[in-house]
Every structure is written in C-alpha cells, then in structure tokens.
Protein backbone atom coordinates (compact mmCIF):
# COMPACT_ATOMS: atom_id res chain seq x y z
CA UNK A 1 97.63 129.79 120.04
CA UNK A 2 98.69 127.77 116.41
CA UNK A 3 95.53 126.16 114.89
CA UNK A 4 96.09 122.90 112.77
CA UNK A 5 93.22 122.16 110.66
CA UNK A 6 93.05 118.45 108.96
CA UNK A 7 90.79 117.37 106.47
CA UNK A 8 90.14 113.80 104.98
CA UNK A 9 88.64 110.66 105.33
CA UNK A 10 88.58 107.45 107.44
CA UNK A 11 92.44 107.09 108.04
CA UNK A 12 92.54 110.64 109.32
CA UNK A 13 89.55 110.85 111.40
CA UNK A 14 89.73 111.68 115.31
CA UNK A 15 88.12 108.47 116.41
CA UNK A 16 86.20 108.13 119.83
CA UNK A 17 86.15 105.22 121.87
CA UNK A 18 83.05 103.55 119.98
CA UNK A 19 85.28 103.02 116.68
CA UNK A 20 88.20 101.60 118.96
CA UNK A 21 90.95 100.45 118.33
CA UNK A 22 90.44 102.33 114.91
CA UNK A 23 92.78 105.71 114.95
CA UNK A 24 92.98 108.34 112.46
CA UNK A 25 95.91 110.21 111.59
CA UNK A 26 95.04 113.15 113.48
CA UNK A 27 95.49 111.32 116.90
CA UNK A 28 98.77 110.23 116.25
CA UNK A 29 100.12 113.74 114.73
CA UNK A 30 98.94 115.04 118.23
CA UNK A 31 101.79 113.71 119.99
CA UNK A 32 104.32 115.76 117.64
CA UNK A 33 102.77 119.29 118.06
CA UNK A 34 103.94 122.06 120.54
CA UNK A 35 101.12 122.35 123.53
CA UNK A 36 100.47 125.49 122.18
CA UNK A 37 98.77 123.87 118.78
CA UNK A 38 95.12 123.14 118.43
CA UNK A 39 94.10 120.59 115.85
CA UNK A 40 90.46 120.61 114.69
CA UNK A 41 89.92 117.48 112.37
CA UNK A 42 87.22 117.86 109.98
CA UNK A 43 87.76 114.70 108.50
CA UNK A 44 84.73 111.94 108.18
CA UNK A 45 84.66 108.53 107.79
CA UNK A 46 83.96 107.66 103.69
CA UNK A 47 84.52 110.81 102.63
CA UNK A 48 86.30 111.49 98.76
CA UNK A 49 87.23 115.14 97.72
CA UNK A 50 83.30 115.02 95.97
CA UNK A 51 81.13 114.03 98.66
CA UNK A 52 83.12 116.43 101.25
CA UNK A 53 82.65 119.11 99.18
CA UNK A 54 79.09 118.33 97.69
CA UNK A 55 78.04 117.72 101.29
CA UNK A 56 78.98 121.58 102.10
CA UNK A 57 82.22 120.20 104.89
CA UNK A 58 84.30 122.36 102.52
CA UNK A 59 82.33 125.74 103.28
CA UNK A 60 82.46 124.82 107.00
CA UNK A 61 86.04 124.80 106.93
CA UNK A 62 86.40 127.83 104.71
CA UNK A 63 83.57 129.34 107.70
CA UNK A 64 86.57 128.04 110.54
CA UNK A 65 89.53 128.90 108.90
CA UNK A 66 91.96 131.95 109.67
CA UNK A 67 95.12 133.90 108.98
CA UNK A 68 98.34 131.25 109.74
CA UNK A 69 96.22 128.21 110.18
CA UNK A 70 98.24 125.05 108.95
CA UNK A 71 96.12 123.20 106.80
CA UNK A 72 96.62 119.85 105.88
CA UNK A 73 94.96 118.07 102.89
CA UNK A 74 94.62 114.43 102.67
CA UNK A 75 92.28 112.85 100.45
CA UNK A 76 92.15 109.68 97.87
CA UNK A 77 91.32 106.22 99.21
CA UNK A 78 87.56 106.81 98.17
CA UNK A 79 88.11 108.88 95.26
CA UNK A 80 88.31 105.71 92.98
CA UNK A 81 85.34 104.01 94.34
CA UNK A 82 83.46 103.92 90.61
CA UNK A 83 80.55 101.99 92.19
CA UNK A 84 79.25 104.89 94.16
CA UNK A 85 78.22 108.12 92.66
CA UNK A 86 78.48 110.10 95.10
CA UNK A 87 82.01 109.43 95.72
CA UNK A 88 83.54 109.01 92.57
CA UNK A 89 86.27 111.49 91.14
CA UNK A 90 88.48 110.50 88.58
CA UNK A 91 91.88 111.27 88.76
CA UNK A 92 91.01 114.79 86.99
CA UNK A 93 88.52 115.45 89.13
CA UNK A 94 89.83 114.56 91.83
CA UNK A 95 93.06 116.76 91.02
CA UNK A 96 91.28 120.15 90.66
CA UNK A 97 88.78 119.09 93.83
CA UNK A 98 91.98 119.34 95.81
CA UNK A 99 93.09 123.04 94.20
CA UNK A 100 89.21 124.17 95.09
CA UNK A 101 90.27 123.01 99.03
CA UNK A 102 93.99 124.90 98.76
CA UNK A 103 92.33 127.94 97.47
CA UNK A 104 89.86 128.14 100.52
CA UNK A 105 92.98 128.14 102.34
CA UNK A 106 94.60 130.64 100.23
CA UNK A 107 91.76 132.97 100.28
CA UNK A 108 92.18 133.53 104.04
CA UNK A 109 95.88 133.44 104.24
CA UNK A 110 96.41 130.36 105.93
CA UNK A 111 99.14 127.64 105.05
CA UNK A 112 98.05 124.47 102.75
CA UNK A 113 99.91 121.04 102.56
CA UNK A 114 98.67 118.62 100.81
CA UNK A 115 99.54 114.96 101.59
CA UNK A 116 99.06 112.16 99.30
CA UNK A 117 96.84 108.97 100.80
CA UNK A 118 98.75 106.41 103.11
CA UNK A 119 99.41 103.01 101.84
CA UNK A 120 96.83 100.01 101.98
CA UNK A 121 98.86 97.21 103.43
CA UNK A 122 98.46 94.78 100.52
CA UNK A 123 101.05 91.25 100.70
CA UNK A 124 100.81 88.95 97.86
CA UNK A 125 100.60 84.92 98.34
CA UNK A 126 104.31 85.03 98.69
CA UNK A 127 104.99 87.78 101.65
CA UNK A 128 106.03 90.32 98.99
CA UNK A 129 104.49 93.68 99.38
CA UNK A 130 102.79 95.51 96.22
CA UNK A 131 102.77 98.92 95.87
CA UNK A 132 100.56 101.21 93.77
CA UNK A 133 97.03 100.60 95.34
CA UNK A 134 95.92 104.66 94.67
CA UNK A 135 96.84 104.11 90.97
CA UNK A 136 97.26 107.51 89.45
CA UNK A 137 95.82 109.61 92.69
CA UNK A 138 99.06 110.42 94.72
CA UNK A 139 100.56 111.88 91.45
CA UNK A 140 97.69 113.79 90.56
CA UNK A 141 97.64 115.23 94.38
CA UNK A 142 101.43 115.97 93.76
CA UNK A 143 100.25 117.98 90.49
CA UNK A 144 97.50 119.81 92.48
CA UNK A 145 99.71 120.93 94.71
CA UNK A 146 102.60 121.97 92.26
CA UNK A 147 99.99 123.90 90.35
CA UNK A 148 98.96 125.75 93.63
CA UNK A 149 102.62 126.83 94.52
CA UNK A 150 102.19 124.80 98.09
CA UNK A 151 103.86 122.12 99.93
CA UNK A 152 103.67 118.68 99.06
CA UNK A 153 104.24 115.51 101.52
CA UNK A 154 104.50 112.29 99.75
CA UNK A 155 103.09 109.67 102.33
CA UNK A 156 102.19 107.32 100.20
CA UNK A 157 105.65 106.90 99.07
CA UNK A 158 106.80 106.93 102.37
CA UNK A 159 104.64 104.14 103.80
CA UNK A 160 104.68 102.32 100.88
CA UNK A 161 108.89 101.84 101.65
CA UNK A 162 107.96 101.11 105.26
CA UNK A 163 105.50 98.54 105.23
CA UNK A 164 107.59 96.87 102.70
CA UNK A 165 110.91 97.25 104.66
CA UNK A 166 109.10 95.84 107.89
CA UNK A 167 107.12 92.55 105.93
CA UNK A 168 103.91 91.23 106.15
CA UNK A 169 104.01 89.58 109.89
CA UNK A 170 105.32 93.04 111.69
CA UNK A 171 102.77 95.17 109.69
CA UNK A 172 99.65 94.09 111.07
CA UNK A 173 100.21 95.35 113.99
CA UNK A 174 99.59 98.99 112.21
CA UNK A 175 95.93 98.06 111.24
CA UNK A 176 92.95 96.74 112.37
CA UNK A 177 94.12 93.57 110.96
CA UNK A 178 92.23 91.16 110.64
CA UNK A 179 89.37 93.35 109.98
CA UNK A 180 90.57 95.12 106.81
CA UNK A 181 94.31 96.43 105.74
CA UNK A 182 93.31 100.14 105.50
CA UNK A 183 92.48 101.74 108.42
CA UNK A 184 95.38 102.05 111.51
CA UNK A 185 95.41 101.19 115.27
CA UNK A 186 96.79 103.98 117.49
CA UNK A 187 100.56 102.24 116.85
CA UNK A 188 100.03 102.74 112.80
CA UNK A 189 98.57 106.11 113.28
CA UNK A 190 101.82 107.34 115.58
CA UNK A 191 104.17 106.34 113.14
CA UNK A 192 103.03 107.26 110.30
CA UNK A 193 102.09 110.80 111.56
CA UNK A 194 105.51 110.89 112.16
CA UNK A 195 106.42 110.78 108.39
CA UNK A 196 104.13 113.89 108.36
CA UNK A 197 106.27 115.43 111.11
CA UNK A 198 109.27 114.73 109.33
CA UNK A 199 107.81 116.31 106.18
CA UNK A 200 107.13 119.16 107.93
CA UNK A 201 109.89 119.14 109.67
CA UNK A 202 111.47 119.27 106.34
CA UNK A 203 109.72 122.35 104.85
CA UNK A 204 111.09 124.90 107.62
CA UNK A 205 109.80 128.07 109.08
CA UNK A 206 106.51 128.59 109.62
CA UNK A 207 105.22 124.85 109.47
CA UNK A 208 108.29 123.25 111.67
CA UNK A 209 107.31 125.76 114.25
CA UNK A 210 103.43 123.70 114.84
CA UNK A 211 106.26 120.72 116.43
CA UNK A 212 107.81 120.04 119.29
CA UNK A 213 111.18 119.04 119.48
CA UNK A 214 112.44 114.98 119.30
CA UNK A 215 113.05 114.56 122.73
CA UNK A 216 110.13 117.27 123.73
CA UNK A 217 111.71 117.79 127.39
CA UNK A 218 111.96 121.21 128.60
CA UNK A 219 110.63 122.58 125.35
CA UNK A 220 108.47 125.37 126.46
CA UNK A 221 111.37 126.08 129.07
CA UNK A 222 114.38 126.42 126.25
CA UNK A 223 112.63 127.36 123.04
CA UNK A 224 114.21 124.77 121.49
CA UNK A 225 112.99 124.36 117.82
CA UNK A 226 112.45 120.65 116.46
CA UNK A 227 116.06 119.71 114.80
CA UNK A 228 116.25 116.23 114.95
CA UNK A 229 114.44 113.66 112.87
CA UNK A 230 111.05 111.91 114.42
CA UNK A 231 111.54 108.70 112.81
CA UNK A 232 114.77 106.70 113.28
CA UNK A 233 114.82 104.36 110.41
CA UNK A 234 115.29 106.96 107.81
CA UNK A 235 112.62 105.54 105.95
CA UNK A 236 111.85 109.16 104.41
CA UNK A 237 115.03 110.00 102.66
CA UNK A 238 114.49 108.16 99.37
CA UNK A 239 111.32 107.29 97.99
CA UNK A 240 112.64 107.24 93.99
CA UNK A 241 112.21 103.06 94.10
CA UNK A 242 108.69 102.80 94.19
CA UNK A 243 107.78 101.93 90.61
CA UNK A 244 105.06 99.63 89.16
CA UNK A 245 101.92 101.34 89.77
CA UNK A 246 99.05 98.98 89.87
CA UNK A 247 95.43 98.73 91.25
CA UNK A 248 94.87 95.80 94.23
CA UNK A 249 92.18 94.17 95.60
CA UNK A 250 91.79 96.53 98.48
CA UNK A 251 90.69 99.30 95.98
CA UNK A 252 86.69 98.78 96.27
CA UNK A 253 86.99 98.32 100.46
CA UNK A 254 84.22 99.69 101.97
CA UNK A 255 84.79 102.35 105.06
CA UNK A 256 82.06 102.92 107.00
C-alpha cells in the first residue's frame, strides 16, 4: 500500500463533521488517489511552520514516516501573523522551517513536495480580484524547495488565476463565505486539490503513480496510469501574469 502524508494548517486539515461545512485540502485530494493510497493528514487548525514544529508535530511525522512515502508540504497563511509569537516566521524563517520539514523526509527516503499556500479570496469594492495576499511566502517556499533539489507546486499561483477567472459572485461558493474568505467548503477543497493532482500529475513517475486515472473506471482492472488532465479549464498552464504582490486585509484572519 502507497502512504500520502500531508502536513499544514487549517485549509488542509481532515475536518470531521463538528467543523462542517469547513473542508481541508486533504478531503478533496482523496478523490484523486488510487484505492491503494493511504493519506494520513497531520495538519492542525492554526498551525505556521514555528508552532508545528515547536509543538514537536514535526518529530511525530519524522516518528510515522517511511521509505516512498509522498510527502506533501503546505504551509504559510499563519506564518505572517506578527501579533502572535508563537506563530510568527518571517519570510526567512519561515523559508529554512520548510527545508528542516523536507529533510525529515529526506532522511528516511521518502518523496517531498512542497506546495505554496492557496489563495485568500479577496474582491475589491469594484468585483476585481487582488492577488498577492502571502506577500513574499509562496516565493520563499519556491526557494526552499529549489534549495532542497525537490518538487515544487505553485498553488497559489494557480488559484490565484482561478478565482480571478471565475469573479467574485461564483467564488463563494468555494468558502465558507460569509464566514471568512479563507477556509474551503468540500466544492473549494475538490477543485483545488485537483490543481495538486495536476501538479503531480505533471512531475511523472513515482508521484503520478499515488492517482487514479481522469475517468477512474476500470482502473484497478486495466492498469491504466493517469494521462489526462483533472481540471478542464486549463487554469494550470500559465501562471507568469500574476504580478503586483501586495498584503490584504485578510492577512491578520484568525483560524481557529
């Protein structure tokens, strides 16, 4: 059996019933992966790079973790909380607490991606979306991973170009909206797991082998490997647009 380990915070938790209709990113990614696959989420509500490792989550991971694992590494939409201590990591920090968590996977052989925070859904007073809302985070998580030799999935990027493409009306149904433009309903969680899929689609053997085809019929019958794209709008191709890096209003929002 594949194991699929995901750390993170709020937006990739497994949620339960008593957080409904909050979803993580780990729910939705569940309906791309072969039935062979088992994903363990470690990820926890609030969590930054700091307090997961200062509160020892790393080491439990590093205690779970084994040869061929697929490890995926998605952190930043606390990172930047300066009003809390025991959050905080500045973009530096932040950087080289992701190359501690692809080193733990290193160290026992398994196989590190590290994916770059999804988009808060920010609209201005005109309908027009505005990007940047991580600042200087997804680039530094780009770095981390460059510096670590290991794959890299841009999902901010990604859903950045999608929530603007679709508009302000069409994207709340994504997120808990009204309640707050960060954290997805199980519709926003299935689609944008499937920009993950596609990235991993996109890397090849051994990562595109945790999928399960498009279609998914007959797939343990004909081996068939997963060739076709998960998302139909092509919204992954070209991501070299998004410019204009700014801080919102959403920054400071409080997850629970």
């Amino acid at each position: 059996m594949k194991r699929l380990v995901y750390i993170g915070d709020s937006t990739v938790t497994f949620n339960k019933i008593s957080t409904w209709p909050q979803c993580g990113l780990s729910q939705g990614l569940m309906l791309y992966l072969k039935d062979d696959v088992y994903l363990r989420s470690f990820a926890v509500n609030g969590r930054s790079t700091k307090s997961f490792i200062d509160q020892g989550r790393l080491d439990t991971v590093d205690a779970y973790l084994e040869k061929d694992d697929l490890m995926l590494i998605q952190f930043g939409h606390n990172d930047a909380k300066e009003s809390d201590p025991a959050r905080y990591a500045p973009v530096d920090v932040y950087h080289e607490n992701l190359r501690k968590m692809i080193r733990v996977a290193k160290k026992h052989e398994a196989l590190p991606v590290v994916i770059s925070p999804l988009t808060r859904r920010y609209f201005d007073e005109h309908g027009v979306f505005t990007p940047g809302c991580h600042t200087g985070y997804p680039a530094a998580a780009r770095q981390a991973a460059a510096d670590e030799g290991v794959p890299f999935i841009d999902l901010t990027a990604v859903t950045e170009k999608y929530v603007a493409s679709i508009g302000e009306i069409a994207s709340r149904s994504l997120f808990v909206f009204p309640k707050d433009n960060t954290h997805l309903v199980m519709e926003g969680a299935v689609v944008f797991a499937g920009f993950i899929a596609d990235g991993l689609k996109n890397l090849g053997h051994p990562y595109v082998d945790f999928l399960c085809a498009h279609d998914a019929k007959g797939t343990d019958e004909d081996g068939r490997e997963a060739i076709d794209p998960y998302m139909t709008l092509g919204m992954a191709a070209d991501t070299s647009a998004l410019t204009g890096m700014k801080a919102t209003e959403y920054l400071n929002e409080t997850e629970d």
